[in-house]
PDB file of N, CA and C in Angstrom:
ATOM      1  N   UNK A   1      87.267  20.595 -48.295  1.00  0.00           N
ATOM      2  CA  UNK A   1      88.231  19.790 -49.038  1.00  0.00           C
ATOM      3  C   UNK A   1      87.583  18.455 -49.414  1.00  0.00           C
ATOM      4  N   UNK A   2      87.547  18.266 -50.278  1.00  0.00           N
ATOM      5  CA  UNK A   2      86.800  17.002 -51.490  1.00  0.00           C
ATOM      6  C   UNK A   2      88.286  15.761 -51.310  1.00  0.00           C
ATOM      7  N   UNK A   3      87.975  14.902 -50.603  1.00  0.00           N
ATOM      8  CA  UNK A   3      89.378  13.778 -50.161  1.00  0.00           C
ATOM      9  C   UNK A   3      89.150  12.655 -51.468  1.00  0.00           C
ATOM     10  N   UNK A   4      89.969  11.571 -51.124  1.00  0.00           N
ATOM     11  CA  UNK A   4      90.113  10.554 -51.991  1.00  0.00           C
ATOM     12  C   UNK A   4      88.659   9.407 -51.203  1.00  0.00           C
ATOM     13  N   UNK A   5      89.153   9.337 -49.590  1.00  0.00           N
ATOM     14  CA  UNK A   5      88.128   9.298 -48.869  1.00  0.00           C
ATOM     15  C   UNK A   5      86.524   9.746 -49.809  1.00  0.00           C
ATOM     16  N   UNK A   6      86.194  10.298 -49.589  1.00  0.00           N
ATOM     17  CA  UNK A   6      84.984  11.304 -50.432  1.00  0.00           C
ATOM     18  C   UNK A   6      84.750  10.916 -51.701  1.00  0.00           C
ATOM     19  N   UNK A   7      85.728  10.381 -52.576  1.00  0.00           N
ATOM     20  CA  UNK A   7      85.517   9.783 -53.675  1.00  0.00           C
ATOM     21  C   UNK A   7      85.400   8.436 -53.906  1.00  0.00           C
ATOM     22  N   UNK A   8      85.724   7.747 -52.959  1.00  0.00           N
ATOM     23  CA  UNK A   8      85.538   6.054 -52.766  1.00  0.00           C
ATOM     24  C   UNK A   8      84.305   5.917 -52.092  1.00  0.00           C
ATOM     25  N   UNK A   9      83.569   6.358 -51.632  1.00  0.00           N
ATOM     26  CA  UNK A   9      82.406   6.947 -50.909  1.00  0.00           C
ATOM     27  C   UNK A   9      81.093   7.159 -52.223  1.00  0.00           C
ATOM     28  N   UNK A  10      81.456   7.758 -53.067  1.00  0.00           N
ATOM     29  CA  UNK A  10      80.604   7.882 -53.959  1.00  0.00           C
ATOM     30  C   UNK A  10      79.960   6.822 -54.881  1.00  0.00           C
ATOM     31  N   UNK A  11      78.702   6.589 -54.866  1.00  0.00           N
ATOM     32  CA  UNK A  11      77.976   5.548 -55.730  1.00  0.00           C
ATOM     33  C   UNK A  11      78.988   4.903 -56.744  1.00  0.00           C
ATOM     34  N   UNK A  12      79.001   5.843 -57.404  1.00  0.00           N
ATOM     35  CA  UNK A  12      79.700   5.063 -58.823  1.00  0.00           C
ATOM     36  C   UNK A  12      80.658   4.191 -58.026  1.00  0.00           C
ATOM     37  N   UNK A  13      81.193   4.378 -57.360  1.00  0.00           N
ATOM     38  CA  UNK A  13      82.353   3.741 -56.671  1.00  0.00           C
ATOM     39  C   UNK A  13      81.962   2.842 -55.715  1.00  0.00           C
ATOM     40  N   UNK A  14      81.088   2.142 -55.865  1.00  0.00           N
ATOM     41  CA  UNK A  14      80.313   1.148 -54.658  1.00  0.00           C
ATOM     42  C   UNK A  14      81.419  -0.211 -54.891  1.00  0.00           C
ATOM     43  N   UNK A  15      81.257  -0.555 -56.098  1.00  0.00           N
ATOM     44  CA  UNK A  15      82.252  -1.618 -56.162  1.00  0.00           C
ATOM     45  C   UNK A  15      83.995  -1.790 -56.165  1.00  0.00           C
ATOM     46  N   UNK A  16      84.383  -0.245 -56.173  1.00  0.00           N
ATOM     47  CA  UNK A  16      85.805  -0.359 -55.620  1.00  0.00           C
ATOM     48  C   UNK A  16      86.267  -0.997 -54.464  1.00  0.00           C
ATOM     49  N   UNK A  17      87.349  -1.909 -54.612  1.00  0.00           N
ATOM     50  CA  UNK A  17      87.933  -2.265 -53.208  1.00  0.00           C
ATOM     51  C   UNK A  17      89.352  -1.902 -52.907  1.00  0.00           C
ATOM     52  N   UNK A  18      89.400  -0.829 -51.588  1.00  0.00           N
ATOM     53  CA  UNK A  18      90.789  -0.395 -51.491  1.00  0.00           C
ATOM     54  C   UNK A  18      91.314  -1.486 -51.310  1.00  0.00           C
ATOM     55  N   UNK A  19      93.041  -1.605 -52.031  1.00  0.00           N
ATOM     56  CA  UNK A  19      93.907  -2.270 -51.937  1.00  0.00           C
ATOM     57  C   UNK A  19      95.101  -1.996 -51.180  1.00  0.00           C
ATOM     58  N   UNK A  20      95.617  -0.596 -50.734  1.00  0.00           N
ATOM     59  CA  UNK A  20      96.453   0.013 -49.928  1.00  0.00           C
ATOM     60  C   UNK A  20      96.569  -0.621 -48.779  1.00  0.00           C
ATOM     61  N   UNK A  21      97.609  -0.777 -48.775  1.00  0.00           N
ATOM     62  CA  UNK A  21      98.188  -1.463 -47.382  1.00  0.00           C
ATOM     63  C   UNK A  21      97.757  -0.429 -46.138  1.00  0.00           C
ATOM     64  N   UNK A  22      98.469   0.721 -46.772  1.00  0.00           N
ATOM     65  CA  UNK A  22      98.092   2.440 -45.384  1.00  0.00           C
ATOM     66  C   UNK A  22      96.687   2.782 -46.102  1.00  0.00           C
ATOM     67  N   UNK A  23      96.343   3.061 -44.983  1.00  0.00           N
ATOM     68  CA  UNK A  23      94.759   4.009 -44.609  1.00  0.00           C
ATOM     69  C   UNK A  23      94.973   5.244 -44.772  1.00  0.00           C
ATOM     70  N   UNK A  24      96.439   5.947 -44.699  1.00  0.00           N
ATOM     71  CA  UNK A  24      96.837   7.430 -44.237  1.00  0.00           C
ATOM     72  C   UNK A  24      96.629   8.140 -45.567  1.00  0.00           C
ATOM     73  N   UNK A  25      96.262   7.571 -47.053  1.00  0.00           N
ATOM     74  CA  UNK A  25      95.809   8.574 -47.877  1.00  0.00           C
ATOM     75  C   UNK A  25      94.480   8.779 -48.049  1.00  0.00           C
ATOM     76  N   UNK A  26      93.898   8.264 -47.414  1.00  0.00           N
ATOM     77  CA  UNK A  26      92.469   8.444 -47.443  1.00  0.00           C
ATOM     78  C   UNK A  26      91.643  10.199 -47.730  1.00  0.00           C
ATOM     79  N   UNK A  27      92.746  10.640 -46.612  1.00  0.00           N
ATOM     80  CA  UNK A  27      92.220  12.138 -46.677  1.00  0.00           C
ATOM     81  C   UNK A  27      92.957  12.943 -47.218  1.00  0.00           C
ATOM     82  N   UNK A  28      93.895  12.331 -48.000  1.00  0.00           N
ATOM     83  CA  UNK A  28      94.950  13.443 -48.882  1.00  0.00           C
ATOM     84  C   UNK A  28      93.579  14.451 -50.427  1.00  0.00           C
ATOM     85  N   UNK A  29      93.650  15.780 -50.288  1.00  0.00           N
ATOM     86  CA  UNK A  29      92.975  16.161 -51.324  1.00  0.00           C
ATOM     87  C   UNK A  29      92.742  15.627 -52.557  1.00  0.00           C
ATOM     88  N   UNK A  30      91.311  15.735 -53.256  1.00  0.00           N
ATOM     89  CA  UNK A  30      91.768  15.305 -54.399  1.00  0.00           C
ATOM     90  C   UNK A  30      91.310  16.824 -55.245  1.00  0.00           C
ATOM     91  N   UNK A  31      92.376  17.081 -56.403  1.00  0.00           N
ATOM     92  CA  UNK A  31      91.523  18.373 -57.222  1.00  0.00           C
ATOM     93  C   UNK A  31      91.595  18.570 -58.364  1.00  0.00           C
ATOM     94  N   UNK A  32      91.651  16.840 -58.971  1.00  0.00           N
ATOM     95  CA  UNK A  32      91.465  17.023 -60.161  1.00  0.00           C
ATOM     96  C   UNK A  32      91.267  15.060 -60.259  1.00  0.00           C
ATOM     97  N   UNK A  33      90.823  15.075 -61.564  1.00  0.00           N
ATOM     98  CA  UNK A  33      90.717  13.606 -62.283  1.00  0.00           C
ATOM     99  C   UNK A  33      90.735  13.522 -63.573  1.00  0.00           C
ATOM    100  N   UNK A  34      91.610  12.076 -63.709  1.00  0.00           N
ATOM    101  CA  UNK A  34      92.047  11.914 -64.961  1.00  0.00           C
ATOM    102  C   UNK A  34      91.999  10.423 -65.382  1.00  0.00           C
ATOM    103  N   UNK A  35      91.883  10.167 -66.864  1.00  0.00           N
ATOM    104  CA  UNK A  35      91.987   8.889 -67.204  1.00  0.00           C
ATOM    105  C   UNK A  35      93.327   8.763 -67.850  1.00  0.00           C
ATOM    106  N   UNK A  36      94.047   7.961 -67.545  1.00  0.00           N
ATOM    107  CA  UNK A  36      95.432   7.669 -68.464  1.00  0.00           C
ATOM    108  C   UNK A  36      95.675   6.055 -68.070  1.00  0.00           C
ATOM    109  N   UNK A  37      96.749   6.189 -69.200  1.00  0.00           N
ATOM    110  CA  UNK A  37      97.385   4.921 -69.489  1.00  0.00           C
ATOM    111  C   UNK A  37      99.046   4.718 -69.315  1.00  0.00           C
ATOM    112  N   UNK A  38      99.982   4.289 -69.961  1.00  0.00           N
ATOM    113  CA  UNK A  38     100.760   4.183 -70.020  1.00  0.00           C
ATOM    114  C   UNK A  38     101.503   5.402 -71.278  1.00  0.00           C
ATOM    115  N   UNK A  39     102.492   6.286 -71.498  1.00  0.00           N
ATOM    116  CA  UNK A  39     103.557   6.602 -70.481  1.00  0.00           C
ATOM    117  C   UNK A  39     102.708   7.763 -69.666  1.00  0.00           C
ATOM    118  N   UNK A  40     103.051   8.039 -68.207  1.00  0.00           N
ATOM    119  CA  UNK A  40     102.694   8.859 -67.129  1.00  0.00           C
ATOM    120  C   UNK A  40     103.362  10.194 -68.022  1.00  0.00           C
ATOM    121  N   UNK A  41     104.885  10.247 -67.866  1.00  0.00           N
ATOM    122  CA  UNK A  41     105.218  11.489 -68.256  1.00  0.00           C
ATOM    123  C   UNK A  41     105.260  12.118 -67.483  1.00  0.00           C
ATOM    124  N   UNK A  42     104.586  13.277 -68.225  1.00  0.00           N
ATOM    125  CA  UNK A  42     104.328  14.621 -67.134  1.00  0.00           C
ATOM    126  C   UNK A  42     102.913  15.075 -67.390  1.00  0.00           C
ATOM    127  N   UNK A  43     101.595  13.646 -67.429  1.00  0.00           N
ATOM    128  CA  UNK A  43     100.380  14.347 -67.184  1.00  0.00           C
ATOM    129  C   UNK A  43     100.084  14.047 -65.996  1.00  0.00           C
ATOM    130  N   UNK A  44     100.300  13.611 -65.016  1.00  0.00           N
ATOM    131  CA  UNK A  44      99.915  13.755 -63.905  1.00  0.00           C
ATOM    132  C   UNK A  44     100.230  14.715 -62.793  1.00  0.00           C
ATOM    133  N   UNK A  45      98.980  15.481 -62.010  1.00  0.00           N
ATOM    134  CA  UNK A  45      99.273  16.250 -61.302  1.00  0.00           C
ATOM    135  C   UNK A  45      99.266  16.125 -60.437  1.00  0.00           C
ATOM    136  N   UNK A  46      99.845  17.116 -59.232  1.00  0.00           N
ATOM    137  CA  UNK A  46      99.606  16.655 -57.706  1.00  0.00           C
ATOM    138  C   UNK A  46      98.200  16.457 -57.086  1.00  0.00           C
ATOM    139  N   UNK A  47      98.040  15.983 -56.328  1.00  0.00           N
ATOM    140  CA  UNK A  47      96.485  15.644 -55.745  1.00  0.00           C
ATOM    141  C   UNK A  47      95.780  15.167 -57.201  1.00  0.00           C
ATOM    142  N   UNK A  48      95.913  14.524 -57.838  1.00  0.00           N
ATOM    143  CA  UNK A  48      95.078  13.811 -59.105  1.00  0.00           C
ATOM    144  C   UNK A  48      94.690  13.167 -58.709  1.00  0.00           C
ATOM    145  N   UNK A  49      93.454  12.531 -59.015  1.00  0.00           N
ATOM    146  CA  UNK A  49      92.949  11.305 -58.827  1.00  0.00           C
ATOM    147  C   UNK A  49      92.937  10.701 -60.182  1.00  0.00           C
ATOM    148  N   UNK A  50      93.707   9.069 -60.053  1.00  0.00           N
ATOM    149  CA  UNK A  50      93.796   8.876 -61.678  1.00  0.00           C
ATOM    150  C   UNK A  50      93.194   7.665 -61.808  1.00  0.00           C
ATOM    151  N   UNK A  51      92.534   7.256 -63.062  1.00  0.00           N
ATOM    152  CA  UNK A  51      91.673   5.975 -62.902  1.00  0.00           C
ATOM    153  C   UNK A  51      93.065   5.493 -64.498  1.00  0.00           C
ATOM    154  N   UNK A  52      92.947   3.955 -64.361  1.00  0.00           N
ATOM    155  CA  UNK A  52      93.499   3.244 -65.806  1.00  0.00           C
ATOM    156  C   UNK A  52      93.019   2.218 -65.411  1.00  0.00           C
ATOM    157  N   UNK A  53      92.987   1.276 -67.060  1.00  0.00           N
ATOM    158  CA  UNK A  53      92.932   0.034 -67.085  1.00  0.00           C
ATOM    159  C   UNK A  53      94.433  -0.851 -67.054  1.00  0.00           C
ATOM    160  N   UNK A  54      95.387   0.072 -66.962  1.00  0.00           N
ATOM    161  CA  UNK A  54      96.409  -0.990 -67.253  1.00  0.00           C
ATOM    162  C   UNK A  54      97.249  -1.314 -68.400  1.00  0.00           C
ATOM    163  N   UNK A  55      96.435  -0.655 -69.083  1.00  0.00           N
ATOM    164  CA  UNK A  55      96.767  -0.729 -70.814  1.00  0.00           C
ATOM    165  C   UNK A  55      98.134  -0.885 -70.839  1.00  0.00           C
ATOM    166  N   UNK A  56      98.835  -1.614 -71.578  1.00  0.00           N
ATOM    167  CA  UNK A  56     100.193  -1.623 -71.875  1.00  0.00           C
ATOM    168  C   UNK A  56     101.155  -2.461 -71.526  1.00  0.00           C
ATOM    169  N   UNK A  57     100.137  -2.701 -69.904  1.00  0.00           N
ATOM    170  CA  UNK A  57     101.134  -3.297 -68.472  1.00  0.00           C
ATOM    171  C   UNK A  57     100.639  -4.877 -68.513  1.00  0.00           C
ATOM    172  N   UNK A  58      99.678  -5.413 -69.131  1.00  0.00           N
ATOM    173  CA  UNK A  58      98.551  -6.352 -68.702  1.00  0.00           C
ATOM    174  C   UNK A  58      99.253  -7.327 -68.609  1.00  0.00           C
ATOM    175  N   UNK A  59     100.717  -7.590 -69.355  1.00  0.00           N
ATOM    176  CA  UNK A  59     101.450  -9.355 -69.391  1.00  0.00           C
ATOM    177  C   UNK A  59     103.361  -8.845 -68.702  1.00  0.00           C
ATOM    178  N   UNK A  60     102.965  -7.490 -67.888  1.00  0.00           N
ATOM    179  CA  UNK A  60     104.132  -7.501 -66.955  1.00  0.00           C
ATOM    180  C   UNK A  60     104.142  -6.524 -65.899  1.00  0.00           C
ATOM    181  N   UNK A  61     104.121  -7.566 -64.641  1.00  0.00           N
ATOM    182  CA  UNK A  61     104.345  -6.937 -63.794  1.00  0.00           C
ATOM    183  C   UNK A  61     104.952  -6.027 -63.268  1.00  0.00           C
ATOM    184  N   UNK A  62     106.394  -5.838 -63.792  1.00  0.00           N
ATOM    185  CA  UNK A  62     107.104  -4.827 -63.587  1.00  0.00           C
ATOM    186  C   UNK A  62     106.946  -3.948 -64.549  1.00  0.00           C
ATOM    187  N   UNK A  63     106.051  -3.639 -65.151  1.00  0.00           N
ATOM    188  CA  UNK A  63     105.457  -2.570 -66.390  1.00  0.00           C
ATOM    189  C   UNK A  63     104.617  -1.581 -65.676  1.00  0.00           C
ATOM    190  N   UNK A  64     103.775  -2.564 -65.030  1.00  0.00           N
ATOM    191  CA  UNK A  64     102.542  -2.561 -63.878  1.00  0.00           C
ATOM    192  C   UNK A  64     103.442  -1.226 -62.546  1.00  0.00           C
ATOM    193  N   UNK A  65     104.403  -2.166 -61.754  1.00  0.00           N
ATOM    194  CA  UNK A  65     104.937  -1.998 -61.234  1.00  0.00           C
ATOM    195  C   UNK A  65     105.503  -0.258 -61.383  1.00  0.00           C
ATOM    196  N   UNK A  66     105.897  -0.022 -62.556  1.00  0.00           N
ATOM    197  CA  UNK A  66     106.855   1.135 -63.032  1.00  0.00           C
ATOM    198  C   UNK A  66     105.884   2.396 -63.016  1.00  0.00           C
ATOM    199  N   UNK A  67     104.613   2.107 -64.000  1.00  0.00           N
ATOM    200  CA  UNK A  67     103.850   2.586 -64.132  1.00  0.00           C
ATOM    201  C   UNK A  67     103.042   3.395 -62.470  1.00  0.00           C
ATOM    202  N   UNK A  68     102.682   2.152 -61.664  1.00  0.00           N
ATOM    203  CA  UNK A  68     102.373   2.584 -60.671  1.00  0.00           C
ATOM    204  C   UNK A  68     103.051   3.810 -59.559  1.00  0.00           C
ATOM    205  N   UNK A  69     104.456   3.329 -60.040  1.00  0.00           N
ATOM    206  CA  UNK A  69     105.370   4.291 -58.638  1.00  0.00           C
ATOM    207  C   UNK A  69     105.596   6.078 -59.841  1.00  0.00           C
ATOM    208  N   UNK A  70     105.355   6.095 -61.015  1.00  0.00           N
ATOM    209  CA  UNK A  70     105.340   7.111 -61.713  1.00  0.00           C
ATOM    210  C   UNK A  70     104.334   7.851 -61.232  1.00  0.00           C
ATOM    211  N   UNK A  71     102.894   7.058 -61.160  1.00  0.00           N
ATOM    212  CA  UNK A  71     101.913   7.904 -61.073  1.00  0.00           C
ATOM    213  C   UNK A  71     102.181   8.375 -58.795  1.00  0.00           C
ATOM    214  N   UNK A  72     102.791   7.925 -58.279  1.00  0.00           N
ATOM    215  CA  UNK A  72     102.761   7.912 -57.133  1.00  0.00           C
ATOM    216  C   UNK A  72     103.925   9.148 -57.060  1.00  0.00           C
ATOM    217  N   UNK A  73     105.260   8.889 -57.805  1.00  0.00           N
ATOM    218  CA  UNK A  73     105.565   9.753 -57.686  1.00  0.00           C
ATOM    219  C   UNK A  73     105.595  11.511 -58.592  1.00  0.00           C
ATOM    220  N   UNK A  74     104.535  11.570 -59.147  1.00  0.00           N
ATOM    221  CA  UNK A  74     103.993  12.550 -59.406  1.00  0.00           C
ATOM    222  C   UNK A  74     102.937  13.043 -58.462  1.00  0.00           C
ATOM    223  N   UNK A  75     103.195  12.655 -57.097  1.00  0.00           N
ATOM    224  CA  UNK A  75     102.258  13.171 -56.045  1.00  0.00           C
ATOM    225  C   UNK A  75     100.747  13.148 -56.515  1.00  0.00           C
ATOM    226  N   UNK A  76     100.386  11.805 -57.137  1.00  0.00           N
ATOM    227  CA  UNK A  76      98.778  11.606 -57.324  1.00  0.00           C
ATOM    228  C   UNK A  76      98.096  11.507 -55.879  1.00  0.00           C
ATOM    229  N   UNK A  77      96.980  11.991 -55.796  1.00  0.00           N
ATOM    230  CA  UNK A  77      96.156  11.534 -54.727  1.00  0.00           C
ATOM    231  C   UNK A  77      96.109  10.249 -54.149  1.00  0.00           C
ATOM    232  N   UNK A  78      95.614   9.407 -55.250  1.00  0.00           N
ATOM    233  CA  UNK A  78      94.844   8.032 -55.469  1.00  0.00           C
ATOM    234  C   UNK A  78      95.402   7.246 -56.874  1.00  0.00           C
ATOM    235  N   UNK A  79      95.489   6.019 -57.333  1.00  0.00           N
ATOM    236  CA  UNK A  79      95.752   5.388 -58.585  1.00  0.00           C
ATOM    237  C   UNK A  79      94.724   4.173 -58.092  1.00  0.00           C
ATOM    238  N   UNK A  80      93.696   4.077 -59.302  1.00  0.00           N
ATOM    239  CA  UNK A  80      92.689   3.375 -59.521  1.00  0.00           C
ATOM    240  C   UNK A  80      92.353   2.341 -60.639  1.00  0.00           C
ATOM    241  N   UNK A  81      93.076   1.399 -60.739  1.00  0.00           N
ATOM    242  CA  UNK A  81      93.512   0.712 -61.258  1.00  0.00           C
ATOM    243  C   UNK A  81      91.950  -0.660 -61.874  1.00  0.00           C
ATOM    244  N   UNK A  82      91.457  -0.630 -62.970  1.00  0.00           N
ATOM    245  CA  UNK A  82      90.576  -1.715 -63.043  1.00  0.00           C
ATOM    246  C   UNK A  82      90.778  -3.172 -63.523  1.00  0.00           C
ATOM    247  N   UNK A  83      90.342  -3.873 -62.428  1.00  0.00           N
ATOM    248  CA  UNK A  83      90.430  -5.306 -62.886  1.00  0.00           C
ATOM    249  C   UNK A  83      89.506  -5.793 -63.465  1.00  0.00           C
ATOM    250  N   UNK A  84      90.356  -6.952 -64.379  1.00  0.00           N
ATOM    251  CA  UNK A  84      89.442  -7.241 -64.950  1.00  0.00           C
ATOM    252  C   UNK A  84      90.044  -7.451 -66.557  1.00  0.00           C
ATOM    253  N   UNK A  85      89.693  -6.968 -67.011  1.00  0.00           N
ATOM    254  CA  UNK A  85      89.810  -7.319 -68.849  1.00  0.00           C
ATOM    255  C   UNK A  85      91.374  -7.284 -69.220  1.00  0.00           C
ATOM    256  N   UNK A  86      92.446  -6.521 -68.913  1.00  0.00           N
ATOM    257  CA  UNK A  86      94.243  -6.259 -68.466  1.00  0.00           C
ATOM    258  C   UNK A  86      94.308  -6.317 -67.826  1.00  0.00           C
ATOM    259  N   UNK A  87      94.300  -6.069 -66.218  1.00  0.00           N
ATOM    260  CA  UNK A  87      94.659  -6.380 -65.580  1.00  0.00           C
ATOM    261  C   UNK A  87      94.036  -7.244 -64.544  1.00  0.00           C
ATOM    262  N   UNK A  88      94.356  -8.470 -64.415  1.00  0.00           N
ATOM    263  CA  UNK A  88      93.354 -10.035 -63.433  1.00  0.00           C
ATOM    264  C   UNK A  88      93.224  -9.539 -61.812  1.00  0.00           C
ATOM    265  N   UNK A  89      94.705  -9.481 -61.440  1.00  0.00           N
ATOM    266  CA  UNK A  89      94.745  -9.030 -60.209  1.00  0.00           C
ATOM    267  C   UNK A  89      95.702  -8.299 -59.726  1.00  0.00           C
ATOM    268  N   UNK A  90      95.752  -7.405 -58.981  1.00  0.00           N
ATOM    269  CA  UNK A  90      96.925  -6.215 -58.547  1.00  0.00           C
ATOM    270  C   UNK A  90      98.107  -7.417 -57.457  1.00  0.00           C
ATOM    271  N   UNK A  91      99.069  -7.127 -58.340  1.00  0.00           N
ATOM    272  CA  UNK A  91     100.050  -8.381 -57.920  1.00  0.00           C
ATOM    273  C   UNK A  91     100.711  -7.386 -56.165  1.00  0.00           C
ATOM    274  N   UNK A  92     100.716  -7.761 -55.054  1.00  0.00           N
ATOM    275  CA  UNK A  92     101.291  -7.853 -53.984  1.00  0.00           C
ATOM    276  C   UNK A  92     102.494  -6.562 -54.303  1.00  0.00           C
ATOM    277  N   UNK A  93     103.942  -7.136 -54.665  1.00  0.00           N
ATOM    278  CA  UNK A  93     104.428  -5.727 -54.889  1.00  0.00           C
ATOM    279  C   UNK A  93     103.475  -4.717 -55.311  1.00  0.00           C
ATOM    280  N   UNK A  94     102.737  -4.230 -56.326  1.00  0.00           N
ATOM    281  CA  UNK A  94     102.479  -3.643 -56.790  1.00  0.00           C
ATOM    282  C   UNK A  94     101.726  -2.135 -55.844  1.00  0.00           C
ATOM    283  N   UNK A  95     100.659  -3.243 -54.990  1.00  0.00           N
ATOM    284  CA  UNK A  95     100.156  -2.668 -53.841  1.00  0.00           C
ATOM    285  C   UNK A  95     101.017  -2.083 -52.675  1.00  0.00           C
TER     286      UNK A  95
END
């Protein structure tokens, strides 16, 4: 089983910093990956691992916010969020 663990682990991923409050998804599967943005919908799958920039969300938090618990509750693995150019910093709720 290929974890989320296992994927934060990987080179490319040297400069990720978990933000999760719980440790306990670390080893949830991952078995698939995807890039998206804003609306979630219905492309996200269970165990996904999903990377975004934020697009859409960058001047509201509760955009941010909405966005995030969509992709969570579509039973994603992981949501990988980049800072930086939209989004500055992962605001406290959000995490």
């Amino acid at each position: 089983m290929f974890s989320v663990k296992d994927v934060l682990q990987l080179p490319i991923m040297e400069q990720a910093k978990l933000a999760a409050k719980a440790k306990s998804g670390l080893q949830t599967p991952v078995e698939w990956v995807s890039i998206i943005e804003m609306p979630v919908e219905n492309f996200v799958r269970k165990n996904e691992f999903v990377l975004s920039a934020g697009i859409g969300c960058e001047h509201d938090e509760n955009k941010l916010l909405a966005f995030t618990k969509e992709v969570m509750d579509a039973e994603a693995a992981a949501l990988v969020i980049a800072t930086g150019r939209y989004i500055r910093t992962l605001p406290d709720k959000v995490i």
